[in-house]
N, C-alpha and C. Protein backbone atom coordinates (compact mmCIF):
# COMPACT_ATOMS: atom_id res chain seq x y z
N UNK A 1 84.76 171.60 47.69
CA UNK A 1 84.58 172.34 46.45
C UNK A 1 84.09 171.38 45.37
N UNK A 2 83.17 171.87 44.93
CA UNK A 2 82.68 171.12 43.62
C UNK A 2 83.36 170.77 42.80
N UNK A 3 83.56 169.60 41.73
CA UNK A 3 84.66 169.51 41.09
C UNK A 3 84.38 170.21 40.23
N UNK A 4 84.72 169.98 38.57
CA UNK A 4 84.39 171.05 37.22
C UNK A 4 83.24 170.32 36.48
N UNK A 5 83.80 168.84 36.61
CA UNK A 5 82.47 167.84 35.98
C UNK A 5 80.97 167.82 36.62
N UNK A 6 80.86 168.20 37.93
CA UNK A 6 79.73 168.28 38.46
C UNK A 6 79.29 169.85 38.32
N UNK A 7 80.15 170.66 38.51
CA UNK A 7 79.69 172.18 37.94
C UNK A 7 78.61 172.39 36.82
N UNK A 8 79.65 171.43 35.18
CA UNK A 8 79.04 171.84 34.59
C UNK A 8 77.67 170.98 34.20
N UNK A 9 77.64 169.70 34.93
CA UNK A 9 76.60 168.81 34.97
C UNK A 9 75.05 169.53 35.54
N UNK A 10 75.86 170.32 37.05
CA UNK A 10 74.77 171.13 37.15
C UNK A 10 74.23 171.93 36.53
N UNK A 11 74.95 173.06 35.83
CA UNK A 11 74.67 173.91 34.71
C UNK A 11 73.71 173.37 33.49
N UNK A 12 74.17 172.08 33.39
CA UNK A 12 73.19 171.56 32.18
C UNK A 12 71.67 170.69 32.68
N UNK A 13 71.68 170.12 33.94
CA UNK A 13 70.46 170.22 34.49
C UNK A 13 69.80 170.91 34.95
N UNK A 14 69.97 171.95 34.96
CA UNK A 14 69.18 173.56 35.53
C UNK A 14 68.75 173.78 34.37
N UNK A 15 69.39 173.67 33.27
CA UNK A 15 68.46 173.81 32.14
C UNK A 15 67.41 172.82 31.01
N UNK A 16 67.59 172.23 32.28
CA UNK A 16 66.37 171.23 31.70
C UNK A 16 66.62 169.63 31.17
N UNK A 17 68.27 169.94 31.20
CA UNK A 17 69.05 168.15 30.91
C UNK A 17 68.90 167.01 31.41
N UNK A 18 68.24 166.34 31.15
CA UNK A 18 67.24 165.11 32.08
C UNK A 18 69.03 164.54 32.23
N UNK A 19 69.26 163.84 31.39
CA UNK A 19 70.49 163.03 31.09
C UNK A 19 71.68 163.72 32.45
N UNK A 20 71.73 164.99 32.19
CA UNK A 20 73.00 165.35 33.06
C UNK A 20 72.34 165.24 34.31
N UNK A 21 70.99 165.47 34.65
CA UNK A 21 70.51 165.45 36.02
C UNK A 21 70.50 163.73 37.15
N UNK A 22 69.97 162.99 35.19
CA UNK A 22 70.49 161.32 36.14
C UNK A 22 71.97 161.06 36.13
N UNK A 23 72.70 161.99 35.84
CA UNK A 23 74.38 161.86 35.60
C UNK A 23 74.35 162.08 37.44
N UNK A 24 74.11 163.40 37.58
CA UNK A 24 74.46 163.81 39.18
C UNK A 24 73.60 163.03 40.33
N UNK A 25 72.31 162.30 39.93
CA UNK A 25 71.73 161.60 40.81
C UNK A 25 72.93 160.17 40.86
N UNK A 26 73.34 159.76 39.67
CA UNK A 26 73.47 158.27 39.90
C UNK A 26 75.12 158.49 40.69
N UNK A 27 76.31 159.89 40.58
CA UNK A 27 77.43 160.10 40.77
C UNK A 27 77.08 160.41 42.33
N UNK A 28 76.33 160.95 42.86
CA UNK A 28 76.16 161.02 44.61
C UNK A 28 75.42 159.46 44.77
N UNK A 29 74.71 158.64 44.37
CA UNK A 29 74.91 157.53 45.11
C UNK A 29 76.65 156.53 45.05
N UNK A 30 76.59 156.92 43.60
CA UNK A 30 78.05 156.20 43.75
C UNK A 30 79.14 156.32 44.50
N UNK A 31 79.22 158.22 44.76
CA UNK A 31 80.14 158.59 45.75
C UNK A 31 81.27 159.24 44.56
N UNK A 32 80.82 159.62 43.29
CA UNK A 32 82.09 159.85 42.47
C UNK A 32 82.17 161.71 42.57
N UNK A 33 81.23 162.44 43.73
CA UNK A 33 81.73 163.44 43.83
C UNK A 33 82.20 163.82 44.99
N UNK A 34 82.75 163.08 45.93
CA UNK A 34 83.09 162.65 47.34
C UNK A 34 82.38 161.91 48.03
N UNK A 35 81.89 162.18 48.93
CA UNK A 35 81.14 161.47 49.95
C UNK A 35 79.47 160.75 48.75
N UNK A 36 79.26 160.38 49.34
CA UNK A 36 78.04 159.39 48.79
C UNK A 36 77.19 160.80 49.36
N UNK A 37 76.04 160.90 49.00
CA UNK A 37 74.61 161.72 49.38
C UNK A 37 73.56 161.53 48.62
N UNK A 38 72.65 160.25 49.18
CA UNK A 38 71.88 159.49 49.20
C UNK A 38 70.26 161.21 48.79
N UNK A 39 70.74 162.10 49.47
CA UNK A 39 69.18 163.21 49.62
C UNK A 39 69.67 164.38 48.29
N UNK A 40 70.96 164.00 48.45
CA UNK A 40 71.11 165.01 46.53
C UNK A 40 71.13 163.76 45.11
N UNK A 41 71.05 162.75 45.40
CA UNK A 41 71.16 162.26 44.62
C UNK A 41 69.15 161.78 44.20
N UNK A 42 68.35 162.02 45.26
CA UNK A 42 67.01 161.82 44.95
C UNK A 42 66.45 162.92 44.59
N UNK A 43 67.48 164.02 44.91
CA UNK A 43 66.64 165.75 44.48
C UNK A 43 67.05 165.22 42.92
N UNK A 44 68.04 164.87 42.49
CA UNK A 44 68.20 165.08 40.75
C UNK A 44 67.87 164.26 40.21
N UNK A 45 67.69 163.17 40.67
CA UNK A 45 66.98 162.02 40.45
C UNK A 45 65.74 161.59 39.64
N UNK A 46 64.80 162.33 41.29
CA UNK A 46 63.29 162.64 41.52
C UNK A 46 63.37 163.31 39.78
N UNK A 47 64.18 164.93 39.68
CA UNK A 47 63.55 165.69 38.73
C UNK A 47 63.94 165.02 37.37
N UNK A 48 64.64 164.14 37.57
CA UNK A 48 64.76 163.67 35.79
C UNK A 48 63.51 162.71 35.61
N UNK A 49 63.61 161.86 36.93
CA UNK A 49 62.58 160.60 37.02
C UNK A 49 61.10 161.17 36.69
N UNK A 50 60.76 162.34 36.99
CA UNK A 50 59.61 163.02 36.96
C UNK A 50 59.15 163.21 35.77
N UNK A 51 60.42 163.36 34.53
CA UNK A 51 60.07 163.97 33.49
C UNK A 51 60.30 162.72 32.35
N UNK A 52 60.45 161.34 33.04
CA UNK A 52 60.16 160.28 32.15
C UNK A 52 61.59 159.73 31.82
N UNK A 53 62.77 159.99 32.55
CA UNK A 53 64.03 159.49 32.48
C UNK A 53 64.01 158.00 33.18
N UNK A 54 64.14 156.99 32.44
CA UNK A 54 63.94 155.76 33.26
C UNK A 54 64.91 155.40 34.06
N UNK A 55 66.10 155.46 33.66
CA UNK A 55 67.55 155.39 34.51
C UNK A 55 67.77 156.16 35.85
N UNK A 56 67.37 157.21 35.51
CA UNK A 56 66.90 158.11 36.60
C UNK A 56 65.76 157.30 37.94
N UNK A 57 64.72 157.14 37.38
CA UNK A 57 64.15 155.93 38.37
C UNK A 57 64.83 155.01 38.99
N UNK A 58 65.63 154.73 38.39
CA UNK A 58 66.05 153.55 38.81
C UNK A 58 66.93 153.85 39.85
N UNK A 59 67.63 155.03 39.66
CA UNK A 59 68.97 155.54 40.85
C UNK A 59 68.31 155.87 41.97
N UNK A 60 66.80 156.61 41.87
CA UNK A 60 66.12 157.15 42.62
C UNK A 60 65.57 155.83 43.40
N UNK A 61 65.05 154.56 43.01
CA UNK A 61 64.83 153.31 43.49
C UNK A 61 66.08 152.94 44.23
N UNK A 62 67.05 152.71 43.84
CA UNK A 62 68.25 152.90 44.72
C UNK A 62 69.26 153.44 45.90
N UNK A 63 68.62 154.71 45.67
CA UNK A 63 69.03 155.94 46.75
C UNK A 63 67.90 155.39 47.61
N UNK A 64 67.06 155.08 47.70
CA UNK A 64 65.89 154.82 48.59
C UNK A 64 66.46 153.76 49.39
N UNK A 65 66.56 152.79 48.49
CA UNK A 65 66.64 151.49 49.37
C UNK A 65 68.60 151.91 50.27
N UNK A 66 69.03 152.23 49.55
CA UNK A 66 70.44 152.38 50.20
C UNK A 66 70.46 153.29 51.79
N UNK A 67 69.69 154.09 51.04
CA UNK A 67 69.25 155.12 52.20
C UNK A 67 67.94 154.74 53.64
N UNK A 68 67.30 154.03 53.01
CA UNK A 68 66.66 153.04 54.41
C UNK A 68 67.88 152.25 55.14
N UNK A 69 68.70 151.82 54.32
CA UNK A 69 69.81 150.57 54.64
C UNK A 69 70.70 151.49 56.08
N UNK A 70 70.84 152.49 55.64
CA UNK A 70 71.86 153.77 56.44
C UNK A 70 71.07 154.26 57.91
N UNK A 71 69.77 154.09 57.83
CA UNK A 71 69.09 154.18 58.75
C UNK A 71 69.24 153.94 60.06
C-alpha cells in the first residue's frame, strides 16, 4: 500500500509538480517507499528531467547507472 506521503506526492505530480515528481523519482531510488524501483523512479524522473528539473536529471543519471549495476 502506498504510503500518504507518496499519495499525495503523486497527486501533485500529475499536476504538473516538477519538484514533487523529482521527490518520487529520487524516494524509489533511495528505497524510502519500500523496495528501491530503479523503472518508477526513471518514469518520474524522465518527466520532471524533461521539463528542465536538474535534480531530477541527476536521479534519472543515477537510476541508470544503479540499474545497469543490478543487471
Amino acid at each position: 500500500m502506498a504510503s500518504d506521503k507518496l499519495i499525495k506526492l503523486v497527486d501533485a505530480a500529475s499536476l504538473g509538480d516538477l519538484d514533487a515528481a523529482a521527490a518520487i523519482a529520487k524516494g524509489y531510488v533511495e528505497g524510502d517507499f519500500g523496495k528501491k524501483n530503479y523503472e518508477k523512479a526513471l518514469k518520474w524522473g524522465r518527466y520532471a528531467a524533461k521539463r528542465g528539473h536538474e535534480e531530477a536529471a541527476k536521479t534519472v543519471a543515477l537510476a541508470e547507472e544503479l540499474m545497469s549495476k543490478d543487471i
